[in-house]
N, C-alpha and C. Protein backbone atom coordinates (compact mmCIF):
# COMPACT_ATOMS: atom_id res chain seq x y z
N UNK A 1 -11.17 -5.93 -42.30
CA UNK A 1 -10.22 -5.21 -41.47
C UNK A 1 -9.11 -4.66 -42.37
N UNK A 2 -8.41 -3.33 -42.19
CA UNK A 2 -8.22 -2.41 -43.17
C UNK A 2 -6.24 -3.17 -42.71
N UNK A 3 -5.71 -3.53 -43.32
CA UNK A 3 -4.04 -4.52 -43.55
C UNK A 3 -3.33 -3.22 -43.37
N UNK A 4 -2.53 -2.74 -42.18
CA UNK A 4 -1.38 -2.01 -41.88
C UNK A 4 -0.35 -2.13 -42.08
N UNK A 5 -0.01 -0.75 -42.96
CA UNK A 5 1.39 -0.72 -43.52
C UNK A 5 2.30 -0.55 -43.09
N UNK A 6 3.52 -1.33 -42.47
CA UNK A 6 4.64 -1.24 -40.95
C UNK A 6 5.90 -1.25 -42.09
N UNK A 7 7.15 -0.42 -41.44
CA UNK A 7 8.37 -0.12 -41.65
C UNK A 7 9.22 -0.18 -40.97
N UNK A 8 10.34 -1.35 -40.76
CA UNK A 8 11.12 -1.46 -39.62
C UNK A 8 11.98 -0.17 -39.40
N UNK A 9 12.13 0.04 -38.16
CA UNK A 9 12.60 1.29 -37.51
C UNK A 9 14.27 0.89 -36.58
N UNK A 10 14.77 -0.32 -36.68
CA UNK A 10 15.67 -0.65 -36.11
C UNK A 10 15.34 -0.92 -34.11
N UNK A 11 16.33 -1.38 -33.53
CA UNK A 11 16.00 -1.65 -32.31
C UNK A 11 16.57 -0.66 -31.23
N UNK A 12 16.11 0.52 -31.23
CA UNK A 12 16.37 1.50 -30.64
C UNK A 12 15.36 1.76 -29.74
N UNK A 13 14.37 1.95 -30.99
CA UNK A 13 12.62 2.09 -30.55
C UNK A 13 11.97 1.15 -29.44
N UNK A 14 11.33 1.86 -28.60
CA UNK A 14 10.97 1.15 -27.60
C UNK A 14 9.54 1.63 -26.85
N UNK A 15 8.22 1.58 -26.70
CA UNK A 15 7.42 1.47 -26.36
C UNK A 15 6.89 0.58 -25.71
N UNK A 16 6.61 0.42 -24.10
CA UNK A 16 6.12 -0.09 -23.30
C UNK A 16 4.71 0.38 -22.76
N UNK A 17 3.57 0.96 -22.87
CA UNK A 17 2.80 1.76 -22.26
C UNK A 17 2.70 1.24 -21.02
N UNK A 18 2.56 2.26 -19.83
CA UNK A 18 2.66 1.69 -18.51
C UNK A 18 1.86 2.97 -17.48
N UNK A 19 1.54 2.43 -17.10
CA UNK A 19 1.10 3.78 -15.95
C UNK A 19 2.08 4.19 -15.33
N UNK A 20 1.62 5.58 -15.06
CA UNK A 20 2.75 6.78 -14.32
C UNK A 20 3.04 6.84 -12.76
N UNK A 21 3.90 6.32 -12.37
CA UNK A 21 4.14 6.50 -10.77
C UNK A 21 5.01 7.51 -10.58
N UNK A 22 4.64 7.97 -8.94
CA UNK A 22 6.20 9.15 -8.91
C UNK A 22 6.76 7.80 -7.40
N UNK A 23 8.10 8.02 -7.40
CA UNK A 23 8.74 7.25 -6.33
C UNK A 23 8.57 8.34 -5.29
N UNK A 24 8.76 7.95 -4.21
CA UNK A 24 8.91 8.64 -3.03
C UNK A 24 10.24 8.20 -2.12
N UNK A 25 11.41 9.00 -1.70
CA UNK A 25 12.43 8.27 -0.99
C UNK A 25 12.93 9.17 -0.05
N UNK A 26 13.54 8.78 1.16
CA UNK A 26 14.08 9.79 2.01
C UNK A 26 15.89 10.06 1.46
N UNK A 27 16.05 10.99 1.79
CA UNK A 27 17.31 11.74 1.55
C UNK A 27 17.85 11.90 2.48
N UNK A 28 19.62 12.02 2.89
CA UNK A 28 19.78 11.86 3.82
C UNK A 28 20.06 12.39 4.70
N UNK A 29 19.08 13.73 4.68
CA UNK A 29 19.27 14.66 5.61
C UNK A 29 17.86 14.58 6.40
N UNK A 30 16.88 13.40 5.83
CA UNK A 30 15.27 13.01 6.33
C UNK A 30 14.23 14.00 5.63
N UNK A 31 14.71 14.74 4.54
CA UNK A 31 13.79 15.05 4.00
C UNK A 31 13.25 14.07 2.70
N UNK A 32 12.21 14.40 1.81
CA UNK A 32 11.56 13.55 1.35
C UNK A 32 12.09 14.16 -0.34
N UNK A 33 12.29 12.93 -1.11
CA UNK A 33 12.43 13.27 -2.81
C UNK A 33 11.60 12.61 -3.48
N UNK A 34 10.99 13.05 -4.48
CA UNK A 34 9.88 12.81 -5.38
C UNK A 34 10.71 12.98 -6.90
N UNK A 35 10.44 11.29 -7.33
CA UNK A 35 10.67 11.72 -9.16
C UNK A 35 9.44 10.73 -9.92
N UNK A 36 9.03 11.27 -10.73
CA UNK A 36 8.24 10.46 -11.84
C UNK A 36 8.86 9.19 -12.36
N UNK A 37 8.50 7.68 -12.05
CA UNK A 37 9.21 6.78 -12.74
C UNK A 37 7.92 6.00 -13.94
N UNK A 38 7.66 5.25 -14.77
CA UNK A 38 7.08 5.12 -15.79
C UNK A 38 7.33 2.95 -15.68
N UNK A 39 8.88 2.92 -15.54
CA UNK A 39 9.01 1.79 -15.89
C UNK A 39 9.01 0.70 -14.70
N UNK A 40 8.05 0.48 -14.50
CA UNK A 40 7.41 -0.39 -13.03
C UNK A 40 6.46 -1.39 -13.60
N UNK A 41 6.91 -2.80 -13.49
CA UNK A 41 6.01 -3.39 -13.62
C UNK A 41 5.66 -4.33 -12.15
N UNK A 42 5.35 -6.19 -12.20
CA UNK A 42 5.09 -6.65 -11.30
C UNK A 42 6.35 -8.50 -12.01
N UNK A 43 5.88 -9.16 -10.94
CA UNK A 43 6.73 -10.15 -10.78
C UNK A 43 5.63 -11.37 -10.04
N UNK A 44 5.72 -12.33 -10.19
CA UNK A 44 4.88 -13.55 -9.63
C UNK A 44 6.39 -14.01 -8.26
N UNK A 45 5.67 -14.38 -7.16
CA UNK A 45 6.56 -14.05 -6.21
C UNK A 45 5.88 -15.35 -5.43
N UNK A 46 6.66 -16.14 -4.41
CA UNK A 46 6.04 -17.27 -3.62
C UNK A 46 4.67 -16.93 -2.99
N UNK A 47 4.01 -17.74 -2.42
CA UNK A 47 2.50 -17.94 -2.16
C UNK A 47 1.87 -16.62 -2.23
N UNK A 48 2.03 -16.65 -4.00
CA UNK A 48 0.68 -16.11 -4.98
C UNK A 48 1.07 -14.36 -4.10
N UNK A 49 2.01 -13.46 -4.00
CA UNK A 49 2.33 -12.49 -3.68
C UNK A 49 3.51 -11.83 -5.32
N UNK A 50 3.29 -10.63 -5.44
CA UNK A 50 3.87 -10.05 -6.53
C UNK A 50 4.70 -9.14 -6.07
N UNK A 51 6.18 -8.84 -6.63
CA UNK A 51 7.52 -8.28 -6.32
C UNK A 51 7.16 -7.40 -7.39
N UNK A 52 7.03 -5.98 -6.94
CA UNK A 52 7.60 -4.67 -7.59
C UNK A 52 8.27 -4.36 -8.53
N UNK A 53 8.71 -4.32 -9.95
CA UNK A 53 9.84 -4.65 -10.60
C UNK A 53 10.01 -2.78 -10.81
N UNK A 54 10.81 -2.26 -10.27
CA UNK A 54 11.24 -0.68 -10.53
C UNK A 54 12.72 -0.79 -11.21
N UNK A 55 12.83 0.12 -13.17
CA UNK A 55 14.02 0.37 -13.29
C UNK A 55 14.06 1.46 -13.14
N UNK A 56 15.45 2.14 -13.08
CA UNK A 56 15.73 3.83 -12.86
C UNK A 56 16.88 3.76 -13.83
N UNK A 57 17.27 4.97 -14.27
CA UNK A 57 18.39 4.81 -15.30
C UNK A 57 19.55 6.31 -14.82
N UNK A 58 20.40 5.91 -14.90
CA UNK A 58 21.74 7.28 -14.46
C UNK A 58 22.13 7.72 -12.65
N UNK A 59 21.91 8.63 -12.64
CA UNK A 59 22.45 9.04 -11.24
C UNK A 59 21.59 9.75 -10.38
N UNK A 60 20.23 9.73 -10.95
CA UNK A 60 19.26 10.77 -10.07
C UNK A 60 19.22 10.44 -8.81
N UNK A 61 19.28 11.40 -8.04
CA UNK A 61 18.67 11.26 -6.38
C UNK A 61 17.88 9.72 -5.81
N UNK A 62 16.68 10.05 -6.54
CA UNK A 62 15.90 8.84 -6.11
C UNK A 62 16.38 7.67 -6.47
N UNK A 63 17.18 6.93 -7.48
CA UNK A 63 17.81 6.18 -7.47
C UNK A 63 18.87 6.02 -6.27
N UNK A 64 19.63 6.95 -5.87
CA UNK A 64 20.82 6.78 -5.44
C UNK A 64 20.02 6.36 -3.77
N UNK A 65 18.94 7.34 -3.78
CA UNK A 65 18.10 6.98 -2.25
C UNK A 65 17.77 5.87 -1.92
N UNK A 66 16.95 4.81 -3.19
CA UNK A 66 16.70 3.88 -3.21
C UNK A 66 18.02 2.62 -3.11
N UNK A 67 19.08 2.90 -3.48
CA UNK A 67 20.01 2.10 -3.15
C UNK A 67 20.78 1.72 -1.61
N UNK A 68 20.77 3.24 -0.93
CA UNK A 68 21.45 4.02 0.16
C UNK A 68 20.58 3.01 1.42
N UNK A 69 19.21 3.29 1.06
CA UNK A 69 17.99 2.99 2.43
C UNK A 69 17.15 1.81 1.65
N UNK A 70 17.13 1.15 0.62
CA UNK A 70 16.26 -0.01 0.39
C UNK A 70 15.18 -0.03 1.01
N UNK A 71 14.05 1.14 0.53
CA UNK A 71 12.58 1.36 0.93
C UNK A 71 12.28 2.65 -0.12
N UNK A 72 10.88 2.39 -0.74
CA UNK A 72 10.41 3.49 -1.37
C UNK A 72 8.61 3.59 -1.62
N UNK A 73 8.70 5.12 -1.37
CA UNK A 73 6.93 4.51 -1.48
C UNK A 73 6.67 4.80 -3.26
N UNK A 74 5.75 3.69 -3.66
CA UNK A 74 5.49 4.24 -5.23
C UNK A 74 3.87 4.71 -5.25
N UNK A 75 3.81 5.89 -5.56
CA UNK A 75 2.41 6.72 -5.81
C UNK A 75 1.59 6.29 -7.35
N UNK A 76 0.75 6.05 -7.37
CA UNK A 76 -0.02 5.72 -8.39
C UNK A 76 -0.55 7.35 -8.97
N UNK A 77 0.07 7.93 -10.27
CA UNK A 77 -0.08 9.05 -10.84
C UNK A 77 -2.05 9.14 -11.45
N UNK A 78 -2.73 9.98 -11.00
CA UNK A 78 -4.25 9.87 -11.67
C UNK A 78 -4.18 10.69 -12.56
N UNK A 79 -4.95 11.23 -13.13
CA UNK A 79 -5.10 12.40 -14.19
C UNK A 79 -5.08 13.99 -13.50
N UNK A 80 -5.49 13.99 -12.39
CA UNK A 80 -5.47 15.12 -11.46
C UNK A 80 -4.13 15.57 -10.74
N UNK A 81 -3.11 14.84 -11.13
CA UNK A 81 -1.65 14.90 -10.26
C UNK A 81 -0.88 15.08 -11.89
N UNK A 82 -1.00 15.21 -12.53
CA UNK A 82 -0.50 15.50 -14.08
C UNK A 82 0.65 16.69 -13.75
N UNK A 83 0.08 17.68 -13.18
CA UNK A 83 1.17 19.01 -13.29
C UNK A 83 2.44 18.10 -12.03
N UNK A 84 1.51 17.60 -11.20
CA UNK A 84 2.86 17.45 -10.24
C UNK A 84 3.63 16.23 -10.75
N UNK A 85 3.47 15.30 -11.64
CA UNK A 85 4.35 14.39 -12.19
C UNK A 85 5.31 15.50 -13.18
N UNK A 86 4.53 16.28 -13.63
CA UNK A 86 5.60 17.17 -14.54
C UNK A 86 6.35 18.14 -13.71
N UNK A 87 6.02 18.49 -12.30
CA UNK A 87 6.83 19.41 -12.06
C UNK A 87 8.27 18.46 -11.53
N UNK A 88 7.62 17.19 -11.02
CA UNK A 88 9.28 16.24 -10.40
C UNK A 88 9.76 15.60 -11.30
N UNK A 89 9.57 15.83 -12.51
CA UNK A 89 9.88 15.48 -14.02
C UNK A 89 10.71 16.76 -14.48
N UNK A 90 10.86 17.66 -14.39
CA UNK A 90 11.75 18.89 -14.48
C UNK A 90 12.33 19.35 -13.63
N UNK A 91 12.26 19.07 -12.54
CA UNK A 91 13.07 19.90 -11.23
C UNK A 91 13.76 18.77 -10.77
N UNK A 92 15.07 19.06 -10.58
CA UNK A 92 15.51 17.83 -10.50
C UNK A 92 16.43 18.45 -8.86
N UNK A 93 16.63 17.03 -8.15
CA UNK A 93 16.98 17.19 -6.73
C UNK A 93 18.37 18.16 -6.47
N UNK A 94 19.49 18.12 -7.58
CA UNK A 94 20.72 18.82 -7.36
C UNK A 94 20.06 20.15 -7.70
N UNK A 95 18.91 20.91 -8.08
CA UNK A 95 18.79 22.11 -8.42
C UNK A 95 18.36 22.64 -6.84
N UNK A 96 17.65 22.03 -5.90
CA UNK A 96 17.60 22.97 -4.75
C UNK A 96 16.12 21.41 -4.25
N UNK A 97 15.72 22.08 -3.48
CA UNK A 97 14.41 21.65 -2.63
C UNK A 97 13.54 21.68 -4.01
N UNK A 98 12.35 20.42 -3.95
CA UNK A 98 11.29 20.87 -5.04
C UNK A 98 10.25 21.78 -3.91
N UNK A 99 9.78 22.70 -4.10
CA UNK A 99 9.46 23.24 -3.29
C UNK A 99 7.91 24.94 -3.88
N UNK A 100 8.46 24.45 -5.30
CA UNK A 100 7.67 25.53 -6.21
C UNK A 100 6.17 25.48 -6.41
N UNK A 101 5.94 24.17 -5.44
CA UNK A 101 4.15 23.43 -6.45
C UNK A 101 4.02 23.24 -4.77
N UNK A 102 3.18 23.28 -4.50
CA UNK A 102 1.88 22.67 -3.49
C UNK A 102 1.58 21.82 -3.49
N UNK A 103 2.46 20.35 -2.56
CA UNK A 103 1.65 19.48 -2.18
C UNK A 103 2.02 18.86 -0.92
N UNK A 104 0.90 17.87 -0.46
CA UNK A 104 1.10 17.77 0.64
C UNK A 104 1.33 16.23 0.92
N UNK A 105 2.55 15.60 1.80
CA UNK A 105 2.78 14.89 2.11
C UNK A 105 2.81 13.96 3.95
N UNK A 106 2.91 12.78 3.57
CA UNK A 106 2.52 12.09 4.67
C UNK A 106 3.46 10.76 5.07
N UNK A 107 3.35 10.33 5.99
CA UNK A 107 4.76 9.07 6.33
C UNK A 107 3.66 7.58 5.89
N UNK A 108 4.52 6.63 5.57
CA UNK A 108 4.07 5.17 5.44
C UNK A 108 3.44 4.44 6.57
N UNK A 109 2.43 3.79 6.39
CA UNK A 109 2.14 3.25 7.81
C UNK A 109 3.12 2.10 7.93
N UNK A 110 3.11 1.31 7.14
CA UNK A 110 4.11 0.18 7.44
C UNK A 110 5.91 0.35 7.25
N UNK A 111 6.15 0.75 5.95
CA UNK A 111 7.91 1.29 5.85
C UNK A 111 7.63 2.92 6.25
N UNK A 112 8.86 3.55 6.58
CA UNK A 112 9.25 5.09 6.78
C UNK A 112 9.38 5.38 5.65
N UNK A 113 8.84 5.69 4.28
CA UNK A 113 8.58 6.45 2.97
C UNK A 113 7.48 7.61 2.90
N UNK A 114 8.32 8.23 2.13
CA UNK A 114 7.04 10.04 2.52
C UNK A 114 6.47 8.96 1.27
N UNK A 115 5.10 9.84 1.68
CA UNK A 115 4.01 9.54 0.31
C UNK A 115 3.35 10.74 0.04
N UNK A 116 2.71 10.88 -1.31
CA UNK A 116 2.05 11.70 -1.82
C UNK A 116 0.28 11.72 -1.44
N UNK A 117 -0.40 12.73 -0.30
CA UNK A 117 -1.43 12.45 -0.23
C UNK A 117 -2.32 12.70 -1.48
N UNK A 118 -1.93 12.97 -2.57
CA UNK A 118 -2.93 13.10 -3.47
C UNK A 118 -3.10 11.70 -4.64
N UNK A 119 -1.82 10.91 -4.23
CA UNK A 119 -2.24 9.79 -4.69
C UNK A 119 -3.27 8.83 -4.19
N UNK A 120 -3.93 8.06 -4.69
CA UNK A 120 -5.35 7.31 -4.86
C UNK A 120 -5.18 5.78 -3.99
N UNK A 121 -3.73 5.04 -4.65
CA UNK A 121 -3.13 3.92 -4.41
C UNK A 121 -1.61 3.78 -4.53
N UNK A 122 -1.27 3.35 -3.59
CA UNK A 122 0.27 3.53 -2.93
C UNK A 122 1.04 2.40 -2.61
N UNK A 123 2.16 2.35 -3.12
CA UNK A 123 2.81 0.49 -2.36
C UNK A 123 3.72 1.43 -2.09
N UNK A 124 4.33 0.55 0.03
CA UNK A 124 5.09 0.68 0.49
C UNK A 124 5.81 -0.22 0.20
N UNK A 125 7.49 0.32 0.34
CA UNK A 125 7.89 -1.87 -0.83
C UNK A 125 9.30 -1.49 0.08
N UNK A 126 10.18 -2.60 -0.13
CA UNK A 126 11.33 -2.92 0.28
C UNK A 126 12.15 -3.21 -0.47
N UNK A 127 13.37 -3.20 -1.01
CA UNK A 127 14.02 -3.66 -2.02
C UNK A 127 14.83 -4.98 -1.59
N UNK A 128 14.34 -6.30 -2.24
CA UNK A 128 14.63 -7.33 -1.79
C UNK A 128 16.33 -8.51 -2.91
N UNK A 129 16.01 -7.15 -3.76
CA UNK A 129 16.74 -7.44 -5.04
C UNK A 129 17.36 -6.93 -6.34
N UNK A 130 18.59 -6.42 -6.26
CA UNK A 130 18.54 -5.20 -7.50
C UNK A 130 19.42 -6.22 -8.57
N UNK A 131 19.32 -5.38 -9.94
CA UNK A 131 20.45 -5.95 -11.18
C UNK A 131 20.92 -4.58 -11.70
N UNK A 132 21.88 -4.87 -12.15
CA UNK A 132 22.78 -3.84 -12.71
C UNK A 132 22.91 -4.21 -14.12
N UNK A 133 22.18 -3.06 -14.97
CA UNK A 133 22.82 -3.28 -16.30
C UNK A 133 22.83 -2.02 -17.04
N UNK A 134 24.38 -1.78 -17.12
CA UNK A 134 24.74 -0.64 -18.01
C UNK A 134 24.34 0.07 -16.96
N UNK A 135 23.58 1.70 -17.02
CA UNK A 135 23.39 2.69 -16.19
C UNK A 135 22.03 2.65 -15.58
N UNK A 136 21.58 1.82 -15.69
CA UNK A 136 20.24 1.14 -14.87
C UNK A 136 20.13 0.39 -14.15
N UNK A 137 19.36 0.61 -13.33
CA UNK A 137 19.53 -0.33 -12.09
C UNK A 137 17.65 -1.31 -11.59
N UNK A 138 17.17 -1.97 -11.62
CA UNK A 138 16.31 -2.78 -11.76
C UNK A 138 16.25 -3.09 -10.28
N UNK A 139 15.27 -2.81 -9.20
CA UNK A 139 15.00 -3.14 -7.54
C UNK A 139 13.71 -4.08 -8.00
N UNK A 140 13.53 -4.79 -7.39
CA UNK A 140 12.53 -5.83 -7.27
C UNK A 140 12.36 -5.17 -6.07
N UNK A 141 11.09 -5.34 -5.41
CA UNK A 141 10.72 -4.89 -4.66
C UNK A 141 9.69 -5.18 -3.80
N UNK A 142 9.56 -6.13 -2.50
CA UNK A 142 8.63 -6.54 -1.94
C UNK A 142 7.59 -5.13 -1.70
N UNK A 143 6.26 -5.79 -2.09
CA UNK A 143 4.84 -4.91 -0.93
C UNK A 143 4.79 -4.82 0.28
N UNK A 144 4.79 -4.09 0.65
CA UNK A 144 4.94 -4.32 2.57
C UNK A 144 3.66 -3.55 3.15
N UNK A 145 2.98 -2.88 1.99
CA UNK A 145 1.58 -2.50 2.17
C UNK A 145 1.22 -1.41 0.89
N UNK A 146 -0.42 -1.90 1.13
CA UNK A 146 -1.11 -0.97 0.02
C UNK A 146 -1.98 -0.23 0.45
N UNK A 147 -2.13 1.01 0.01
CA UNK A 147 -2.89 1.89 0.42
C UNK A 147 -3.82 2.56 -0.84
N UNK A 148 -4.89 2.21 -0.56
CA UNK A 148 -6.17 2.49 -1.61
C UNK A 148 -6.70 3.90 -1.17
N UNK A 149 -7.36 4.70 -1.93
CA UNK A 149 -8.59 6.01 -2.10
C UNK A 149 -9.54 4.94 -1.01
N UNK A 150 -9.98 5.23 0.11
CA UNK A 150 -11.42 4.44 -0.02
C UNK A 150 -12.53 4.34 -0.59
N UNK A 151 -12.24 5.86 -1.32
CA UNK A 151 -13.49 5.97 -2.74
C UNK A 151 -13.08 5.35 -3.75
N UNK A 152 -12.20 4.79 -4.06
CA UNK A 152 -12.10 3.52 -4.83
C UNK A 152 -12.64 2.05 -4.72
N UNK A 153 -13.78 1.87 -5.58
CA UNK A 153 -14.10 0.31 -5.79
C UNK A 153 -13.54 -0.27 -6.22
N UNK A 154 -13.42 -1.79 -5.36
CA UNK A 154 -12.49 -2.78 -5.93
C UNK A 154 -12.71 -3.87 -5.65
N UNK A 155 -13.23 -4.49 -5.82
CA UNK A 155 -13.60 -5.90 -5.45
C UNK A 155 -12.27 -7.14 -5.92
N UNK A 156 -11.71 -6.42 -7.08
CA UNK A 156 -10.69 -7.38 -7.33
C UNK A 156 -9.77 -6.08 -8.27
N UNK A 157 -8.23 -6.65 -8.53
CA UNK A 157 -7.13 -5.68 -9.09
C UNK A 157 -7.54 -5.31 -10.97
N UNK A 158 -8.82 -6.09 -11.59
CA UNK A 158 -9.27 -5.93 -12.79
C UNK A 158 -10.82 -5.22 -12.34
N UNK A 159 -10.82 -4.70 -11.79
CA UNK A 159 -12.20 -3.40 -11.57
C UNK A 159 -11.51 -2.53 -11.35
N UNK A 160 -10.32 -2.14 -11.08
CA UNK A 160 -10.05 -0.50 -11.02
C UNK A 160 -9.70 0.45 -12.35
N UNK A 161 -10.58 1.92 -11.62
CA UNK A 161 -10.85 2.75 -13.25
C UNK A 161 -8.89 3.09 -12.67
N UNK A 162 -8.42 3.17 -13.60
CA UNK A 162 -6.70 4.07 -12.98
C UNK A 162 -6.85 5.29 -13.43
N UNK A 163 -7.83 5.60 -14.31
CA UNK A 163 -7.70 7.81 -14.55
C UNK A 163 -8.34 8.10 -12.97
């Protein structure tokens, strides 16, 4: 095995690889805001149930939504939703309505969160818990339901393809 040559880079650098979600939150006029979040993981939670771990960083909309109404739906990004993670990745909510791209949305069965019908797999969640550090804000976040592709096989959460 070929010995890799590493150079410390200081602690700035930060790489997590994570799959791509966009949040979904109402605004408070009842329309629906969409932003790309990245840094979502999970949490071990009482009888064998897992808490949401969502950070957001600064003052964007969907943060501020998620604080306001404590409910958000998170969309599971596939390879086929690529342009639309990049378009709510550049258009940001103080510039007007996102309104430039084509897509189509739908309400939560269990929480009131718009969702993205072109996502595959979806948690409706609740925010049961936030931390504050520096300009980030960290929601833990109960499941309150999941919503699968039904053309998705799954027999268990280690068989799913995520492209």
């Amino acid at each position: 095995m070929k010995t890799v040559k590493r150079s410390s880079r200081g602690t700035h650098f930060s790489m997590c690889v994570q799959p791509a979600f966009i949040i979904g939150t109402n605004n408070e006029d009842g329309s629906h805001n969409f932003a790309p979040i990245t840094w979502v993981s999970i949490t071990g939670e009482k009888d064998g149930d897992y808490l949401l771990i969502i950070s957001m960083f600064g003052t964007k909309r969907t943060k501020q939504n998620v604080i306001r109404t404590g409910v958000l739906s998170v969309n599971l990004v596939s390879t086929d939703m690529l342009e639309l993670m990049d378009y709510f990745g550049t258009h940001h909510a103080e510039d007007g309505k996102k309104e430039d791209i084509s897509y189509d949305v739908c309400r939560g069965e269990v929480v009131d969160v718009p969702i993205l019908d072109a996502s595959r797999w979806v948690y409706e969640c609740e925010v049961v818990r936030s931390v504050e550090t520096g300009d980030s804000t960290t929601f833990f976040c109960r499941i309150r339901n999941v919503q699968v592709d039904e053309q998705v096989a799954c027999e268990d959460t280690f068989d799913v393809d995520l492209t």
